[in-house]
C-alpha atoms as a PDB file:
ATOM      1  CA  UNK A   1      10.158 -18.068 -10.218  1.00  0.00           C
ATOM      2  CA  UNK A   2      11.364 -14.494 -10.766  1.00  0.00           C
ATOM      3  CA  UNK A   3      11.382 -11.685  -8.470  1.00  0.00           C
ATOM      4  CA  UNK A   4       9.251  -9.043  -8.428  1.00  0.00           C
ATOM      5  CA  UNK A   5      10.493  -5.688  -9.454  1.00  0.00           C
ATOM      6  CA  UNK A   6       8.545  -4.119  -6.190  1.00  0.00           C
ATOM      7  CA  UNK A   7       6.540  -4.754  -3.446  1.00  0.00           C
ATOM      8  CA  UNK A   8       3.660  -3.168  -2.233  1.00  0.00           C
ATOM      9  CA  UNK A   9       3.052  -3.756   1.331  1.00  0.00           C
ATOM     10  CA  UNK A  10      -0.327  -2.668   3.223  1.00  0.00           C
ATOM     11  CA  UNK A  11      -0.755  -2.139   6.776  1.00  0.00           C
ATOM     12  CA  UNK A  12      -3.481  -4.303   8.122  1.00  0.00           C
ATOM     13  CA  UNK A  13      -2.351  -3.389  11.233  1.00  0.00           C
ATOM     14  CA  UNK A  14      -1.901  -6.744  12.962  1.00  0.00           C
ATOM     15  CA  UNK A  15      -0.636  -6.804  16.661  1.00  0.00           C
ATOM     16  CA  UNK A  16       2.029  -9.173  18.391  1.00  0.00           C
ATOM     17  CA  UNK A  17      -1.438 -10.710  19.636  1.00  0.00           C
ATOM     18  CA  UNK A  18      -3.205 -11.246  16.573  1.00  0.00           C
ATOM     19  CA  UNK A  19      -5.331  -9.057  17.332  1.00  0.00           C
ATOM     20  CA  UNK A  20      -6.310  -6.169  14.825  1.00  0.00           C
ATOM     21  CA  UNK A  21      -6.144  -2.698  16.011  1.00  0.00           C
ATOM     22  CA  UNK A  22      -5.763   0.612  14.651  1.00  0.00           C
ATOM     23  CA  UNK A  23      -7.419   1.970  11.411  1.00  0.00           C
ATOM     24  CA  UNK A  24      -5.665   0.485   8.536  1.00  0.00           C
ATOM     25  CA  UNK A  25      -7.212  -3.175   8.511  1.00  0.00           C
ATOM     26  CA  UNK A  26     -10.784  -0.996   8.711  1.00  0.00           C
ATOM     27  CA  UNK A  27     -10.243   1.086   6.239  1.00  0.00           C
ATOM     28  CA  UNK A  28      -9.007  -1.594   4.014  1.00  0.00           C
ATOM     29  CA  UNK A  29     -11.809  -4.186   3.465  1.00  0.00           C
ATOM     30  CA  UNK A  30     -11.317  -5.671  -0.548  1.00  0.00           C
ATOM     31  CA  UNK A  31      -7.992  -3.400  -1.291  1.00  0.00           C
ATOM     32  CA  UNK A  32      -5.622  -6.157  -1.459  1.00  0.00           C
ATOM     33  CA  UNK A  33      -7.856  -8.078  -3.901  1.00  0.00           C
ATOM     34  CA  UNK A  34      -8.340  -4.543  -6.005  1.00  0.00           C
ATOM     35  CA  UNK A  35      -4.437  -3.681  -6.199  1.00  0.00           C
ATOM     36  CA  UNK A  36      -3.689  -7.347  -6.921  1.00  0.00           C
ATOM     37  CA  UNK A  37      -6.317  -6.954  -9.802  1.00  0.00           C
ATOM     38  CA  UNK A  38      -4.695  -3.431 -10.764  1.00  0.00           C
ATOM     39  CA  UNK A  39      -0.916  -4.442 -11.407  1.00  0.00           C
ATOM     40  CA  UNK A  40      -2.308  -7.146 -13.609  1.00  0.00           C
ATOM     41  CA  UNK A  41      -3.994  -5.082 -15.208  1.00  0.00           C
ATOM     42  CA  UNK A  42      -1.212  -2.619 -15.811  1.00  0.00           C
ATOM     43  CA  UNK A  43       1.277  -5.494 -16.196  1.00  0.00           C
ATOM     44  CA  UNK A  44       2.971  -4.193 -13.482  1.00  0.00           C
ATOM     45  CA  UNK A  45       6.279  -6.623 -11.933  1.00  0.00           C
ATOM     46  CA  UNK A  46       4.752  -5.938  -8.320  1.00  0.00           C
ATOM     47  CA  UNK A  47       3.586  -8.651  -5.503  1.00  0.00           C
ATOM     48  CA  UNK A  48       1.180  -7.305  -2.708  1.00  0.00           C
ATOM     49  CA  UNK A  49       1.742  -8.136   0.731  1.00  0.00           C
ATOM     50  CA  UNK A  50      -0.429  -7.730   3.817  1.00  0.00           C
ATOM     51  CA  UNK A  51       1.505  -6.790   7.046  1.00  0.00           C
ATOM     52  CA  UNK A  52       1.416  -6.156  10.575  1.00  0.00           C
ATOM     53  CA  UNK A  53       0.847  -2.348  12.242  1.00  0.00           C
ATOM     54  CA  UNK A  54       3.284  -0.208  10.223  1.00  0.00           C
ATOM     55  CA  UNK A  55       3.432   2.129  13.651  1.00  0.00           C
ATOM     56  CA  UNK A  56       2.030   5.332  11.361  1.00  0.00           C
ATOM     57  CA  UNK A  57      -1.566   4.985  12.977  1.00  0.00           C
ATOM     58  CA  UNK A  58      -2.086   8.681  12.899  1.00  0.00           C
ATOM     59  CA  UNK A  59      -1.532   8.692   8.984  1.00  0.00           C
ATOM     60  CA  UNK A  60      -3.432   5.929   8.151  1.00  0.00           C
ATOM     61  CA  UNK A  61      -4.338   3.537   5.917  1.00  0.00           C
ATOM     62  CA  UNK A  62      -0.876   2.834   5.248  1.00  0.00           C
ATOM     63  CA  UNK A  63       0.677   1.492   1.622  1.00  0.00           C
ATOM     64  CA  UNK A  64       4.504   0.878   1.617  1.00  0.00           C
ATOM     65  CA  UNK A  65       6.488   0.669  -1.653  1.00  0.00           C
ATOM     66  CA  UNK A  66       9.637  -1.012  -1.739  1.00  0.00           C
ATOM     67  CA  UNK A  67      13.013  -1.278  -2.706  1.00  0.00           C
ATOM     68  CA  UNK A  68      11.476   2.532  -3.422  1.00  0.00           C
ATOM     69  CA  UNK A  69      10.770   3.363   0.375  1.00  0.00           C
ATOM     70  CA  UNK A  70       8.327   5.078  -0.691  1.00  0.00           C
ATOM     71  CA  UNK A  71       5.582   5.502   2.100  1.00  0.00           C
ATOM     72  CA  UNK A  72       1.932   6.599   1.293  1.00  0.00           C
ATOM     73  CA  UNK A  73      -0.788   8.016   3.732  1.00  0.00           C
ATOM     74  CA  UNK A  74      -4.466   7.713   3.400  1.00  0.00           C
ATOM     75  CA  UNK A  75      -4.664   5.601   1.145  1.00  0.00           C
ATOM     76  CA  UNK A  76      -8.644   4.942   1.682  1.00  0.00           C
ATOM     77  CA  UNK A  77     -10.078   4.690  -1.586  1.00  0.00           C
ATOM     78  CA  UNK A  78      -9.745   3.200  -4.581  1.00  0.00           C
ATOM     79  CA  UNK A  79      -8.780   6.402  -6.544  1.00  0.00           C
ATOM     80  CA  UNK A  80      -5.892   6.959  -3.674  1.00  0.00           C
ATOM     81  CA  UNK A  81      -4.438   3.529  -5.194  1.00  0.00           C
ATOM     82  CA  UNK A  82      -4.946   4.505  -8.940  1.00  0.00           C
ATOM     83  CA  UNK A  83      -3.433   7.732  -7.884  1.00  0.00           C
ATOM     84  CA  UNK A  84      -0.340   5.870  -5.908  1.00  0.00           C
ATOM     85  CA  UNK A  85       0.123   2.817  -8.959  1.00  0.00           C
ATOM     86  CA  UNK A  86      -0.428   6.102 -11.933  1.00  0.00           C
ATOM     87  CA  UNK A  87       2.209   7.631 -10.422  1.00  0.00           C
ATOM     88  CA  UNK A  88       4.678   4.353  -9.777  1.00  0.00           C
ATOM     89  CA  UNK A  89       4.239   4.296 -13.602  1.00  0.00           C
ATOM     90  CA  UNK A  90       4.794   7.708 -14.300  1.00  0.00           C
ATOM     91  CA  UNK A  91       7.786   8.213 -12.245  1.00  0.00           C
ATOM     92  CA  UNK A  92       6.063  10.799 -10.312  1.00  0.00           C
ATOM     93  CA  UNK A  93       4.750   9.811  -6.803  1.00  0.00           C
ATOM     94  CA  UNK A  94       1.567  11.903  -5.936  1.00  0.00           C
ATOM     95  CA  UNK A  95       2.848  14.154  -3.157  1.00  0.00           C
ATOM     96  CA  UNK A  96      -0.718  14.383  -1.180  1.00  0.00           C
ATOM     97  CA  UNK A  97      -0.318  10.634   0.124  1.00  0.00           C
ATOM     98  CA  UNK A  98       3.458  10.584   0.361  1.00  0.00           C
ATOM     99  CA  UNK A  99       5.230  10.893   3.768  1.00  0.00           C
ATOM    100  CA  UNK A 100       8.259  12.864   3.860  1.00  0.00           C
ATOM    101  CA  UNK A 101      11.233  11.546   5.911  1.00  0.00           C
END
């Protein structure tokens, strides 16, 4: 099996107790399912992974792109994801949901 080309990783905000706690896993009921759906859609080389607290509560929902490092903020909708995976395929990350170093 191949690698994937990225990996999008999504706070569900998972605590050392198991317990969830935050915003993100609230925020984020079905979204795994729908970007899972999306980059097959789009054909995109990508594999979705669900994670513990990221640590950026205040700027949550959380959506991590890597080997890009790219970090996105509020990512509460559906249309904040097309926005995020349009511009992943564009070459242009939308600057409202991206957090600058």
């Amino acid at each position: 099996m191949a690698l994937p080309e990225r990996q999008i990783l999504v706070c569900q905000s998972f605590r050392s107790k198991g317990d969830p706690k935050g915003i993100c896993h609230k925020q984020t009921d079905g979204f795994l399912q729908y970007i899972e759906e999306e980059i097959l859609d789009r054909g995109l080389d990508m594999q979705v992974v669900a994670t513990g607290c990221l640590k950026q509560c205040e700027s949550g929902p959380i959506m991590v792109i890597q080997p890009d490092n790219l970090w996105f903020k509020n990512i509460s909708s559906e249309d904040a994801i097309d926005a995020v995976l349009d511009g992943l395929e564009d070459g242009d990350p939308p600057a409202e949901y991206l957090i600058k170093a």
